[in-house]
N, C-alpha and C. Protein backbone atom coordinates (compact mmCIF):
# COMPACT_ATOMS: atom_id res chain seq x y z
N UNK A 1 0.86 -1.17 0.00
CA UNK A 1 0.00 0.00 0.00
C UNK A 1 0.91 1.24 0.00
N UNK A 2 0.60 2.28 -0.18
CA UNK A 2 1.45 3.21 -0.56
C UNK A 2 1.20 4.06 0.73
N UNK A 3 2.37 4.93 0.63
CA UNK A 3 2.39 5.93 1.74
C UNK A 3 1.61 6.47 1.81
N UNK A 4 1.02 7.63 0.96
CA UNK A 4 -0.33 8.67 1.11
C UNK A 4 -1.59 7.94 1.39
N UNK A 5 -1.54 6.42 1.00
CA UNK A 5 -3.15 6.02 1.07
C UNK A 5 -2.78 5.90 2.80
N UNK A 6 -1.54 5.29 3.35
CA UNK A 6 -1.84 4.70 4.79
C UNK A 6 -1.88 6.21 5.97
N UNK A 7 -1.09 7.26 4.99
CA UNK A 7 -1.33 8.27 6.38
C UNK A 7 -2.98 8.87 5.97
N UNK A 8 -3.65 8.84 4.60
CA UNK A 8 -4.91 9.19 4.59
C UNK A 8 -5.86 8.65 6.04
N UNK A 9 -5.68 6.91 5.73
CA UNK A 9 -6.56 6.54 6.50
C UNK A 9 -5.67 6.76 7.92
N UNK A 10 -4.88 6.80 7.98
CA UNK A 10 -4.56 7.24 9.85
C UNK A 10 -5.40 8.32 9.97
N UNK A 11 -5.83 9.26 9.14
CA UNK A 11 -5.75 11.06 9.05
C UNK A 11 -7.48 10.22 9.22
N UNK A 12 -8.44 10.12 8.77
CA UNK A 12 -9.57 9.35 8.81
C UNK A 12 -10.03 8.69 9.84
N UNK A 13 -9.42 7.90 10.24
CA UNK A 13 -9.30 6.96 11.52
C UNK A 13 -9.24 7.96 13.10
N UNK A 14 -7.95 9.02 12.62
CA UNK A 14 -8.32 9.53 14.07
C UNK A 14 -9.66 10.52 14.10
N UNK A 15 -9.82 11.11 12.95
CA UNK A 15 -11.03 11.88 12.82
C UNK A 15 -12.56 11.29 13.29
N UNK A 16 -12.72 10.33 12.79
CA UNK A 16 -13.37 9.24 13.19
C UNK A 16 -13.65 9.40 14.74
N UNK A 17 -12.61 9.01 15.69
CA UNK A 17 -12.33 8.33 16.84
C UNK A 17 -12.34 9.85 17.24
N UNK A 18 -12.26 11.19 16.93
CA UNK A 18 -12.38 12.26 17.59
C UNK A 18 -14.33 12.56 17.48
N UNK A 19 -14.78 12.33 16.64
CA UNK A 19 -16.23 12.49 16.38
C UNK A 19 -16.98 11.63 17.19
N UNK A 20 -16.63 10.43 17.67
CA UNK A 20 -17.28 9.50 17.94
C UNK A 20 -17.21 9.60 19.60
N UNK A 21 -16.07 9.87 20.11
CA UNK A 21 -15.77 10.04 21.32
C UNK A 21 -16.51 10.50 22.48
N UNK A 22 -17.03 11.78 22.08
CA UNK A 22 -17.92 12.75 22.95
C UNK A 22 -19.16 11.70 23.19
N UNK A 23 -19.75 11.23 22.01
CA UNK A 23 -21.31 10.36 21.70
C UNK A 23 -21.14 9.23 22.73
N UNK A 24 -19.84 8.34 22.78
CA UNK A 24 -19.92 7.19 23.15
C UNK A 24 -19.54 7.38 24.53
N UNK A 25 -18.76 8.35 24.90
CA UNK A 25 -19.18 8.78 26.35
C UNK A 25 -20.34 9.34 27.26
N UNK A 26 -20.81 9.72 26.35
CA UNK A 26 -22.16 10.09 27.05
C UNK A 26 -23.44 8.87 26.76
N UNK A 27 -23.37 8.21 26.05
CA UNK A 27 -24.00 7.07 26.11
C UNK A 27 -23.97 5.93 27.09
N UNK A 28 -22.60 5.88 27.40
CA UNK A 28 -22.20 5.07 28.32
C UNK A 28 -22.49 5.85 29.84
N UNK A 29 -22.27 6.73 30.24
CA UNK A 29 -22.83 7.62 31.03
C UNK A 29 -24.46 7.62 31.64
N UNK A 30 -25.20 7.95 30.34
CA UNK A 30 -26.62 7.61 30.35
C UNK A 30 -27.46 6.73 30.31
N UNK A 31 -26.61 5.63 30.10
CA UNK A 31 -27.27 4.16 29.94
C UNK A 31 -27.54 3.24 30.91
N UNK A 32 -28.77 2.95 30.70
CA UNK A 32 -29.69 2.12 31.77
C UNK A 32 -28.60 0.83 32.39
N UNK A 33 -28.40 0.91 33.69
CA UNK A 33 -28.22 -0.25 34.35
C UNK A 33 -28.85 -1.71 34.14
N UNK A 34 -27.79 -2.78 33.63
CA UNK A 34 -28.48 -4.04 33.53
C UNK A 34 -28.71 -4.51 34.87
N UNK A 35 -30.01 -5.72 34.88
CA UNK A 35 -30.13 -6.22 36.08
C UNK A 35 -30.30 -7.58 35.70
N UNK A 36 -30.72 -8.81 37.12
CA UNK A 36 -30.28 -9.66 36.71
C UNK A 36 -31.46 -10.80 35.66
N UNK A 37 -32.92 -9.93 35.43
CA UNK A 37 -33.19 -10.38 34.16
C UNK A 37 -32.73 -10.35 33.07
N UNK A 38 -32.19 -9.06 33.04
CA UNK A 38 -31.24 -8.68 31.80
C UNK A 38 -30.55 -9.73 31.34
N UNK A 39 -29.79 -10.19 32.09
CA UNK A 39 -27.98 -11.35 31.76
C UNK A 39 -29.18 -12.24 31.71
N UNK A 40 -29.81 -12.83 32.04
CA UNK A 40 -30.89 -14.16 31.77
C UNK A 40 -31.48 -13.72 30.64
N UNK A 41 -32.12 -12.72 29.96
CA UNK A 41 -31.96 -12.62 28.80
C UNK A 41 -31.17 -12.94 27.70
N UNK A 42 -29.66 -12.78 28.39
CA UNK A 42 -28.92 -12.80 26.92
C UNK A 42 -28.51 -14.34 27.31
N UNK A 43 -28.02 -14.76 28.11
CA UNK A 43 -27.02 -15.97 28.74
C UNK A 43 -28.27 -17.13 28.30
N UNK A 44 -29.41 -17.50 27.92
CA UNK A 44 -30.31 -18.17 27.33
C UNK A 44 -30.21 -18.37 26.09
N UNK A 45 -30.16 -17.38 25.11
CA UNK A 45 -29.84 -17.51 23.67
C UNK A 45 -28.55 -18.07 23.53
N UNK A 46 -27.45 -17.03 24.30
CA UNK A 46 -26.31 -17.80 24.20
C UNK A 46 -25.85 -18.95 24.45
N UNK A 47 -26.70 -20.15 25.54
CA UNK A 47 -26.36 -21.19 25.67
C UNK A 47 -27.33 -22.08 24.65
N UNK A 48 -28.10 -21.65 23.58
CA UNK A 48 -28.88 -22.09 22.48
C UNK A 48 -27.59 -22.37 21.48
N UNK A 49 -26.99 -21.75 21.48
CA UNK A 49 -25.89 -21.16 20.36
C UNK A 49 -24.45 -22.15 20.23
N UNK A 50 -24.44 -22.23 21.96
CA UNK A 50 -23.24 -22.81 22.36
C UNK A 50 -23.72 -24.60 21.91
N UNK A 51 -24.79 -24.81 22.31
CA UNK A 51 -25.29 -26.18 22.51
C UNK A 51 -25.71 -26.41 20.81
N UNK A 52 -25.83 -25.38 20.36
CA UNK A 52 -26.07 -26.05 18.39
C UNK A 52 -24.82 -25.91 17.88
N UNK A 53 -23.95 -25.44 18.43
CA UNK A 53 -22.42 -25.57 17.82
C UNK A 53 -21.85 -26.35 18.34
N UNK A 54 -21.49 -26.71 19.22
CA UNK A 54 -21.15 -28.81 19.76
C UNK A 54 -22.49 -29.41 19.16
N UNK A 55 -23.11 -29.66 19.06
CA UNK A 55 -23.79 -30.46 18.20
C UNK A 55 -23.72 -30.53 16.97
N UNK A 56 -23.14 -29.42 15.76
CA UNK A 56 -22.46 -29.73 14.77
C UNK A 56 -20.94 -29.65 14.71
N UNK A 57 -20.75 -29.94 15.76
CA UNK A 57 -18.82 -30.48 15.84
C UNK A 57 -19.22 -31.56 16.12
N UNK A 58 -20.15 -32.51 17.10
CA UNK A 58 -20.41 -33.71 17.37
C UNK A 58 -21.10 -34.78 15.99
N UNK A 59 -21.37 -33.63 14.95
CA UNK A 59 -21.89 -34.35 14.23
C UNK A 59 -21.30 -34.27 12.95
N UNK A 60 -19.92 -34.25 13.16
CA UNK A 60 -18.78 -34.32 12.22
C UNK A 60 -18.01 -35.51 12.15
């Protein structure tokens, strides 16, 4: 890759990460506390996921 394309995207990349910064701090800031329905929400699908993927390694 050539020089000007890789300092472009550095020049892009931090611009990026300067725009985004302010947003994703204050999101994180403002954002609702999980509780422990929450993680039983997700930790259910995810053990759907886990248990159909050993079952097609088991069924190799």
């Amino acid at each position: 890759m050539e020089m000007w394309m890789k300092i472009t995207y550095a020049i892009l990349l931090g611009m990026m990460v300067l725009f985004i910064w302010p947003r994703a701090k204050d999101m994180l800031q403002n954002s609702p506390k999980a509780t422990g329905s929450d993680w039983k929400a997700v930790l259910i699908p995810l053990l759907g996921v886990v248990l159909f993927i050993m079952l097609l390694i088991s069924m190799v």
